[in-house]
Protein backbone atom coordinates (compact mmCIF):
# COMPACT_ATOMS: atom_id res chain seq x y z
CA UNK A 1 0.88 -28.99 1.57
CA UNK A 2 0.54 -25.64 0.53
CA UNK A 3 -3.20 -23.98 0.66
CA UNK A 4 -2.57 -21.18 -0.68
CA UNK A 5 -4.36 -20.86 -4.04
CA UNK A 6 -4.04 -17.97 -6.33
CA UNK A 7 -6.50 -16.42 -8.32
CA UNK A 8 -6.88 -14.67 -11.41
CA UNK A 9 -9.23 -11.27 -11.11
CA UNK A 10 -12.14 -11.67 -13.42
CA UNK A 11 -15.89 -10.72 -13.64
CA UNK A 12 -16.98 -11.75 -10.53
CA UNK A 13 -13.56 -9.83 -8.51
CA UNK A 14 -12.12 -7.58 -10.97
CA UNK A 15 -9.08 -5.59 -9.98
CA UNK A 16 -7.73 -3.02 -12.29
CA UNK A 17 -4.10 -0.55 -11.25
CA UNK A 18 -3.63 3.04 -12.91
CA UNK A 19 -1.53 5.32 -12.58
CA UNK A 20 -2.70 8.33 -10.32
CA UNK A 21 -2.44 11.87 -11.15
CA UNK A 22 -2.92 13.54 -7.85
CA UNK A 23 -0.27 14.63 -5.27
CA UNK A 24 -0.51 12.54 -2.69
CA UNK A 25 1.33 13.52 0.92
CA UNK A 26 1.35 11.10 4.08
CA UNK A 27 2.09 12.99 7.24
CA UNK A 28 2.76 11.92 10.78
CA UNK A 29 4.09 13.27 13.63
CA UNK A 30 4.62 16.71 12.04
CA UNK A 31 6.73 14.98 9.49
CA UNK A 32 6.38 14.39 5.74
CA UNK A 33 6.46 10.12 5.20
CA UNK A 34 5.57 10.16 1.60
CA UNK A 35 5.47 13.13 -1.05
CA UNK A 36 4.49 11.93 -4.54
CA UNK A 37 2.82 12.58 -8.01
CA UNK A 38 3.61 9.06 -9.23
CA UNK A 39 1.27 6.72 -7.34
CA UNK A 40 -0.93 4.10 -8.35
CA UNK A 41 -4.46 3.61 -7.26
CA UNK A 42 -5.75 -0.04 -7.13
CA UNK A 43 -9.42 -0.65 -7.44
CA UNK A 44 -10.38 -4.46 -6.44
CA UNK A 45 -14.31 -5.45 -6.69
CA UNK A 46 -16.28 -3.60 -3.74
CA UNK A 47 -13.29 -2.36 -1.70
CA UNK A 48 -12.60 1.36 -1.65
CA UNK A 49 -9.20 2.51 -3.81
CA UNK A 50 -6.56 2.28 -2.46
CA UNK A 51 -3.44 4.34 -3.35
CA UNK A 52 0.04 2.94 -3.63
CA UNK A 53 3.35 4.81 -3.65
CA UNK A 54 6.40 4.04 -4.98
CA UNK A 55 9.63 3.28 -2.63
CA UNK A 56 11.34 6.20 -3.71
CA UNK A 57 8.86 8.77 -2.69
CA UNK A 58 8.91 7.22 0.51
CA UNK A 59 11.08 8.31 3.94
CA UNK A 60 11.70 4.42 4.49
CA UNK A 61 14.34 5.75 7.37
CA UNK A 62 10.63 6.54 9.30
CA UNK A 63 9.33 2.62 8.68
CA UNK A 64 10.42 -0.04 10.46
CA UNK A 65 9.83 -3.70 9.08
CA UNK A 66 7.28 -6.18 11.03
CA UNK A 67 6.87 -9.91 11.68
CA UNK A 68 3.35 -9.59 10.74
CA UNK A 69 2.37 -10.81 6.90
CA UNK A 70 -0.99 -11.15 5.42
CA UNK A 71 -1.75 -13.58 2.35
CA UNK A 72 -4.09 -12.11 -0.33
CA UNK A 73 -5.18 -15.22 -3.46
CA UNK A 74 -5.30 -12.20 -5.92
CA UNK A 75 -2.17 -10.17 -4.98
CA UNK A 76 -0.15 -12.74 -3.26
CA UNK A 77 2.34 -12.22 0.16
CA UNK A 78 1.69 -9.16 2.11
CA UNK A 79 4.74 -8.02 4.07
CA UNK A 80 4.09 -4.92 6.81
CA UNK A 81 6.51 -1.77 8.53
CA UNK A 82 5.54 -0.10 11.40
CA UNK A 83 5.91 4.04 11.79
CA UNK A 84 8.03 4.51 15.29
CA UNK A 85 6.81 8.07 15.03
CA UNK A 86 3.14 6.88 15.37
CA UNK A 87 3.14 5.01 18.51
CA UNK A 88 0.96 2.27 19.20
CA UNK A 89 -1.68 3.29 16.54
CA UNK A 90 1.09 2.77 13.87
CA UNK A 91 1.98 -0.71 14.13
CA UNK A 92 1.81 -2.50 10.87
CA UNK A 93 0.64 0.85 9.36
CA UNK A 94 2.31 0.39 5.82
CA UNK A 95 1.34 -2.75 4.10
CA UNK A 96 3.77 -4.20 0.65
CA UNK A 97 3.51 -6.79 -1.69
CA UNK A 98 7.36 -7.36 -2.34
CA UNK A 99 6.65 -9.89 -4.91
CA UNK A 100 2.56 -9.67 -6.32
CA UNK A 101 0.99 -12.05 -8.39
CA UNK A 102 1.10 -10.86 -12.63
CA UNK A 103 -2.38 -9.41 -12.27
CA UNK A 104 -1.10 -6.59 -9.90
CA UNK A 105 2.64 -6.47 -10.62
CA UNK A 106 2.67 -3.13 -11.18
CA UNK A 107 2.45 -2.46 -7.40
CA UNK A 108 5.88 -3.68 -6.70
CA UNK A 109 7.96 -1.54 -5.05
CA UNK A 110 5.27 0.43 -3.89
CA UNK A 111 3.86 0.54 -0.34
CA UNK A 112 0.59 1.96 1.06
CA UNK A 113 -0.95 3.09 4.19
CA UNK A 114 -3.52 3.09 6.36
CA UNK A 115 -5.38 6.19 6.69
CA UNK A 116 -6.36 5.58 10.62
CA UNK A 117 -2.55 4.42 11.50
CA UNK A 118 -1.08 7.99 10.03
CA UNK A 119 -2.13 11.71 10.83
CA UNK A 120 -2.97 12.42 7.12
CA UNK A 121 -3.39 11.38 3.51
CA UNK A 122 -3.97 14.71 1.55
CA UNK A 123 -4.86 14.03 -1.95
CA UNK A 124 -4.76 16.82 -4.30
CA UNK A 125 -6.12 16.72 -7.85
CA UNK A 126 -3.65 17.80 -10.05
């Protein structure tokens, strides 16, 4: 039997994506993971924004896929990559939903990352 129960964002757990007009650069290990002007920031109820870039502004020859998956009943299946480059601290640094729920299906092909698993996330108004 399958528990997993989506949700629709409302009222009472609103989520709302838009595009983002800063440059946004991801650094680690002295090396430039993600470069881009074209990333969307997600804002869902209390939870601080967080910023997702597309694929193609990504080095994905720096990632490296995970096991490890996450379940989310407004977004849907979470998949993970790892950063070599980081170590230890950059295990299941880069989170994805490959295949979100309608609500957030903008953020498809897009991955983001956590800011204590990377050396930087420089944000600059544009």
């Amino acid at each position: 039997m399958n528990s997993r129960v989506q949700r629709i964002p409302g009222p009472d757990h609103p989520i709302e994506v838009s595009p983002e007009s800063s440059h946004i650069v991801v650094r680690i290990g002295g090396r430039v993971l993600a470069d881009t002007r074209s990333a969307l920031t997600l804002r869902e109820a209390s939870y601080p924004p967080v910023h997702y870039i597309p694929r193609k502004d990504v080095d994905m020859s720096l990632l490296e896929r995970t096991d490890h998956h996450t379940y989310c009943p407004y977004k849907g299946d979470c998949s993970y990559y790892s950063i070599p480059l980081g170590g230890d601290r950059s295990i299941n640094a880069v989170w994805t939903y490959e295949h979100p729920y309608d609500a957030v299906a903008d953020i498809k092909d897009h991955l983001a990352f956590y800011g204590t698993r990377v050396d930087e996330i420089s944000v600059t108004p544009a």
